[in-house]
Protein backbone atom coordinates (compact mmCIF):
# COMPACT_ATOMS: atom_id res chain seq x y z
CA UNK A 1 12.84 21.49 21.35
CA UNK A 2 12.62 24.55 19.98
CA UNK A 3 11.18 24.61 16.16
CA UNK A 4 11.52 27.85 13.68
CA UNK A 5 7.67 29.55 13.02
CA UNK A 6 8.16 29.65 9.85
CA UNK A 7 8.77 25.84 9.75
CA UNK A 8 7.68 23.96 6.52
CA UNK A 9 4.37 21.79 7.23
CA UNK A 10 1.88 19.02 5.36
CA UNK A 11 -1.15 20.74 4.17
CA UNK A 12 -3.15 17.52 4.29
CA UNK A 13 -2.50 14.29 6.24
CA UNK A 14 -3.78 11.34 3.68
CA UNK A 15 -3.47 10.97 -0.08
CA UNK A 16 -5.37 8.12 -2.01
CA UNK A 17 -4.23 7.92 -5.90
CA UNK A 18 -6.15 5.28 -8.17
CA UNK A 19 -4.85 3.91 -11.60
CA UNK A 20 -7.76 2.21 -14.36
CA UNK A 21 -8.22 0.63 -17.04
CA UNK A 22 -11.02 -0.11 -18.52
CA UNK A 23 -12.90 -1.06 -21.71
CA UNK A 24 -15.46 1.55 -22.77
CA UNK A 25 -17.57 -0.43 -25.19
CA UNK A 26 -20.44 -3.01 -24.16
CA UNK A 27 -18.93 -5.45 -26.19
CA UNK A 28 -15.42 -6.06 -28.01
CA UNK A 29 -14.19 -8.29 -30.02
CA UNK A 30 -10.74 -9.66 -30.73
CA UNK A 31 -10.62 -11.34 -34.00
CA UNK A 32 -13.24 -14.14 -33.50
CA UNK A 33 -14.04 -14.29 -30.05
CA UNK A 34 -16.05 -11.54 -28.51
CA UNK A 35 -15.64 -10.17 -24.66
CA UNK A 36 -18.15 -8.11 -22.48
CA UNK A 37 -16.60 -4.59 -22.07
CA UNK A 38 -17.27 -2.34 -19.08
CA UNK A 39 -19.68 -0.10 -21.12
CA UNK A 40 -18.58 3.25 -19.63
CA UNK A 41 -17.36 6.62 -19.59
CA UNK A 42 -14.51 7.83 -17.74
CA UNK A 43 -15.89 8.02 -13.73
CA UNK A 44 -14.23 9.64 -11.04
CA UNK A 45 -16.13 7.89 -8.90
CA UNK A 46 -13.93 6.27 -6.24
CA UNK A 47 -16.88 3.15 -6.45
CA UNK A 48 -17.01 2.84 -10.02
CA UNK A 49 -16.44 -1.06 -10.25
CA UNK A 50 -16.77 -1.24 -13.89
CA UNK A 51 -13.02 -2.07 -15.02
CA UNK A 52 -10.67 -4.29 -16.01
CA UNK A 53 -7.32 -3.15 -14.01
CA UNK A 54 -7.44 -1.03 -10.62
CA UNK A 55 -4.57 -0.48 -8.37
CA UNK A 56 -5.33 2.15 -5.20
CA UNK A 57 -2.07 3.28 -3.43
CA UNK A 58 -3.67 5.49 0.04
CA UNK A 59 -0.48 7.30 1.69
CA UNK A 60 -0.85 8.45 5.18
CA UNK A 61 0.73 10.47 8.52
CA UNK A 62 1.96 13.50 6.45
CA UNK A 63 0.84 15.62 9.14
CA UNK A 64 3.16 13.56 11.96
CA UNK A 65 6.44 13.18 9.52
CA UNK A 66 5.76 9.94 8.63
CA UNK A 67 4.02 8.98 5.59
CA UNK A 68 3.25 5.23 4.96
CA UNK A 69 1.44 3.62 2.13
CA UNK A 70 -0.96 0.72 1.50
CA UNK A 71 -1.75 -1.01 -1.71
CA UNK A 72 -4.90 -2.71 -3.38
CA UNK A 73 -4.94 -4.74 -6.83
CA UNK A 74 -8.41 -5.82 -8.54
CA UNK A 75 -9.28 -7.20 -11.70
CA UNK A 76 -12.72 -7.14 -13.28
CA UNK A 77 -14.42 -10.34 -13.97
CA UNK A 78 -13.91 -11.19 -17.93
CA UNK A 79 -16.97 -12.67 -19.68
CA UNK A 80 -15.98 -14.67 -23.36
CA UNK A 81 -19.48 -14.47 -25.50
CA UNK A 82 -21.10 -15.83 -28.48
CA UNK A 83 -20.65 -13.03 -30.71
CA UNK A 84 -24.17 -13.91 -32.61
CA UNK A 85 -26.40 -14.25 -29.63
CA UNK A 86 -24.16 -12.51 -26.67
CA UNK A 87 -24.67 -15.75 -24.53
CA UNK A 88 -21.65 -16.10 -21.82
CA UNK A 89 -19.51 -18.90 -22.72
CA UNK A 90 -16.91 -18.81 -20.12
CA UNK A 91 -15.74 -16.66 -17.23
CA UNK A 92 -12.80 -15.67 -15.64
CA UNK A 93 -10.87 -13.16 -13.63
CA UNK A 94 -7.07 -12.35 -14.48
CA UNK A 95 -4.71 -12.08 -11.58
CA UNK A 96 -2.87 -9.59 -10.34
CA UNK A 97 0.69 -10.66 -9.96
CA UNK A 98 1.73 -8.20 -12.15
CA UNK A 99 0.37 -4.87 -11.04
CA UNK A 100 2.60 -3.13 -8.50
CA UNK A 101 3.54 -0.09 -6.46
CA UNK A 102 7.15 -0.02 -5.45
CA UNK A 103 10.22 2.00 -4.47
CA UNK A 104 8.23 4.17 -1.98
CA UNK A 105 10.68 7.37 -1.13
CA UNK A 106 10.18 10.12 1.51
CA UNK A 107 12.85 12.74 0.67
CA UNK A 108 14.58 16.09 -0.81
CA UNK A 109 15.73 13.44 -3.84
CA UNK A 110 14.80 9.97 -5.54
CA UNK A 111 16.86 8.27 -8.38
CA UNK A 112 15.20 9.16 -11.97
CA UNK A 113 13.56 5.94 -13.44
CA UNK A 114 14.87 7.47 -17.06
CA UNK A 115 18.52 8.39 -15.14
CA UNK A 116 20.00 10.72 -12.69
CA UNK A 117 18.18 12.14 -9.52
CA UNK A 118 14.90 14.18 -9.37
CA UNK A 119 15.15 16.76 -7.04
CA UNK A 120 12.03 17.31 -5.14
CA UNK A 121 11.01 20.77 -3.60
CA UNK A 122 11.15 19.85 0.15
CA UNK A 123 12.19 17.30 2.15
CA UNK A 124 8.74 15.85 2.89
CA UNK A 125 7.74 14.85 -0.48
CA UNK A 126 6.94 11.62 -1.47
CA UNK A 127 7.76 9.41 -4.84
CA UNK A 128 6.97 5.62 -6.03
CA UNK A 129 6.74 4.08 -9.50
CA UNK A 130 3.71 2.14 -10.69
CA UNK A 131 3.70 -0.82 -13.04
CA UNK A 132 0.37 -2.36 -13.84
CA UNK A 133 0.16 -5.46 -16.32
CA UNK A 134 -2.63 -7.70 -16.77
CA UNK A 135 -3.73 -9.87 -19.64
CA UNK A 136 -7.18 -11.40 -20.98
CA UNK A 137 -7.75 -14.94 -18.59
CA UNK A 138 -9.94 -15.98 -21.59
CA UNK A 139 -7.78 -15.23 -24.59
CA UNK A 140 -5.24 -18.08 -24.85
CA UNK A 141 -1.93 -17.67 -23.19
CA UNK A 142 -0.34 -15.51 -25.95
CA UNK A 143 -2.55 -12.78 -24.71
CA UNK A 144 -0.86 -9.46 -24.60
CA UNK A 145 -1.17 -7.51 -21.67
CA UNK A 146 -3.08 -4.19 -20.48
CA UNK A 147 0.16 -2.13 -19.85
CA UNK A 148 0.39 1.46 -17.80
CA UNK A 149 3.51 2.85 -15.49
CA UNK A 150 4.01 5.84 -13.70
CA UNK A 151 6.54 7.70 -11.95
CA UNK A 152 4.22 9.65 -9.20
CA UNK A 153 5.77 12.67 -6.93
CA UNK A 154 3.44 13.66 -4.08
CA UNK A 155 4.54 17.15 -1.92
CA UNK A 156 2.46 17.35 0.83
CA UNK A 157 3.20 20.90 1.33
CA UNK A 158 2.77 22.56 -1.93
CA UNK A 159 -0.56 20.28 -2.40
CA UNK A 160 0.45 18.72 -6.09
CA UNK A 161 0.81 14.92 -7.45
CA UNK A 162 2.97 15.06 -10.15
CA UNK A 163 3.24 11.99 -12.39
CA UNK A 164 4.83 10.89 -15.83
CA UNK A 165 4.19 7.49 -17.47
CA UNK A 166 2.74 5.47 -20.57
CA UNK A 167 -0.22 3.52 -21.05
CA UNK A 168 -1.12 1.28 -24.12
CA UNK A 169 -3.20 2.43 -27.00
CA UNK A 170 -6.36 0.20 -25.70
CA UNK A 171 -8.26 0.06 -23.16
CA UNK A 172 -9.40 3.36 -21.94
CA UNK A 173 -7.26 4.82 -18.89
CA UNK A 174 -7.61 6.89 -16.02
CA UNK A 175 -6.04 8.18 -12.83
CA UNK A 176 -7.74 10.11 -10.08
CA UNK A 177 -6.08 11.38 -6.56
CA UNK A 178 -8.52 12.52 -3.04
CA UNK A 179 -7.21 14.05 -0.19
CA UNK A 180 -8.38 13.72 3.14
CA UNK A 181 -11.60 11.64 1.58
CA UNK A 182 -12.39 14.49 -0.09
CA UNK A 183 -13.69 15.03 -4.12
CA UNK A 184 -11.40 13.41 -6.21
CA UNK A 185 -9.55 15.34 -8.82
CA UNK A 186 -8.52 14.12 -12.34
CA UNK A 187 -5.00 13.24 -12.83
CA UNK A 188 -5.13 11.90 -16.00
CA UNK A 189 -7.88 10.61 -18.33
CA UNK A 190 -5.97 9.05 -21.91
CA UNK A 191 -8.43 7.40 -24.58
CA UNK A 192 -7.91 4.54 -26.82
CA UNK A 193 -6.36 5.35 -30.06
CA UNK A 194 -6.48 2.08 -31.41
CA UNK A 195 -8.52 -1.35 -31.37
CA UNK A 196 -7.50 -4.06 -28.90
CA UNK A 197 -6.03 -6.23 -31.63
CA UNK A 198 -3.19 -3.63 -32.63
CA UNK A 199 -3.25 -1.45 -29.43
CA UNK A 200 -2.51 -4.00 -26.72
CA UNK A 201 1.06 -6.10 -27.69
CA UNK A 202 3.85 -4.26 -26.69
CA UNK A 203 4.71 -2.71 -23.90
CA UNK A 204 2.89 0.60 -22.54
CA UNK A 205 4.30 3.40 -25.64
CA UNK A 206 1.30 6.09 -25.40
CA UNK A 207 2.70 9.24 -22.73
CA UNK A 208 0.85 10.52 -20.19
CA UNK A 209 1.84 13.29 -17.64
CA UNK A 210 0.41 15.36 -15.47
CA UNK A 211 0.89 18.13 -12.48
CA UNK A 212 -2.16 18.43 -10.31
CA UNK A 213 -3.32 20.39 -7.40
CA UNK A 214 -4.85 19.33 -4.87
């Protein structure tokens, strides 16, 4: 069949995008009780294991028309502590029912989570929405959770992940996106504003966005 040269194509054939929370101090506490943190820096390092929320999404076979995506949810272990002598009292490791990548779209358009239709700038782009909510397995069931969404647009031909979402105002966050295994780039990177005990309850309020090339 015959096909036009100047034909639109992918520019890469695999994406992997990686959402994170995590809890830059070595320790933290929460009104009385007192929790090991993950005692980092943000790390693009696709290895890093020092977190408490990671979801990877890796979307494939741009280059043959027919992207497809896999997902992966982990939660870091949580350690409760004497706050005195630092001694582990109890462990624990949330679950991850709540952490999600869904509505996967390959299109020209894809309904607007806020309303309306996004139009996308070619036919071959792809769009899903992130939720990712996880709360302290060691904190009583009243816990609130570690909240972050997205709303992530991925055109394979003009090489750029374009996302909009919110976060809470503690932990740390991150986001980081590789193509073809290559170097990860930064997609976002939002710091806590607040301490766990007023920066976690509610829902995810603290905007992030972002338009990346890759």
């Amino acid at each position: 069949m015959y096909e036009p040269e100047n034909k639109m194509a992918a520019e890469f054939d695999k994406i992997a995008i990686w959402f994170v929370a995590f809890i830059p101090m070595p320790v933290v506490q929460v009104l009385d009780d007192c929790f090991h943190g993950d005692g980092r820096d943000f790390s693009s390092d696709p290895n890093e294991q020092r977190l408490r929320v990671r979801s990877d999404i890796v979307v494939s076979g741009f280059l043959a028309d027919d992207p497809q995506e896999t997902d992966f949810h982990q939660c870091g272990e949580t350690l409760k502590l004497d706050c005195a002598t630092t001694e582990v009292l109890a462990t624990a490791t949330a679950g991850t029912d709540g952490m999600s990548f869904h509505h996967f779209n390959v299109g020209n358009t894809f309904p607007d989570p806020e309303g309306g239709v996004v139009d996308n700038p070619n036919e071959f782009c792809v769009n899903f929405l992130y939720d990712g909510a996880s709360s302290n397995p060691l904190a009583g069931a009243v816990s609130p959770d570690v909240d972050m969404n997205a709303f992530v647009t991925i055109d394979p031909i003009g090489r750029t992940v374009s996302l909009r979402g919110a976060t809470n105002a503690f932990p740390d966050y991150e986001a980081y996106a590789s193509v073809d295994d290559g170097a990860p780039v930064v997609l976002f990177r939002q710091k806590h504003s607040l301490d766990p005990v007023f920066g976690l309850p509610g829902g995810a309020d603290q905007t992030v966005s972002a338009m990346v090339s890759v």
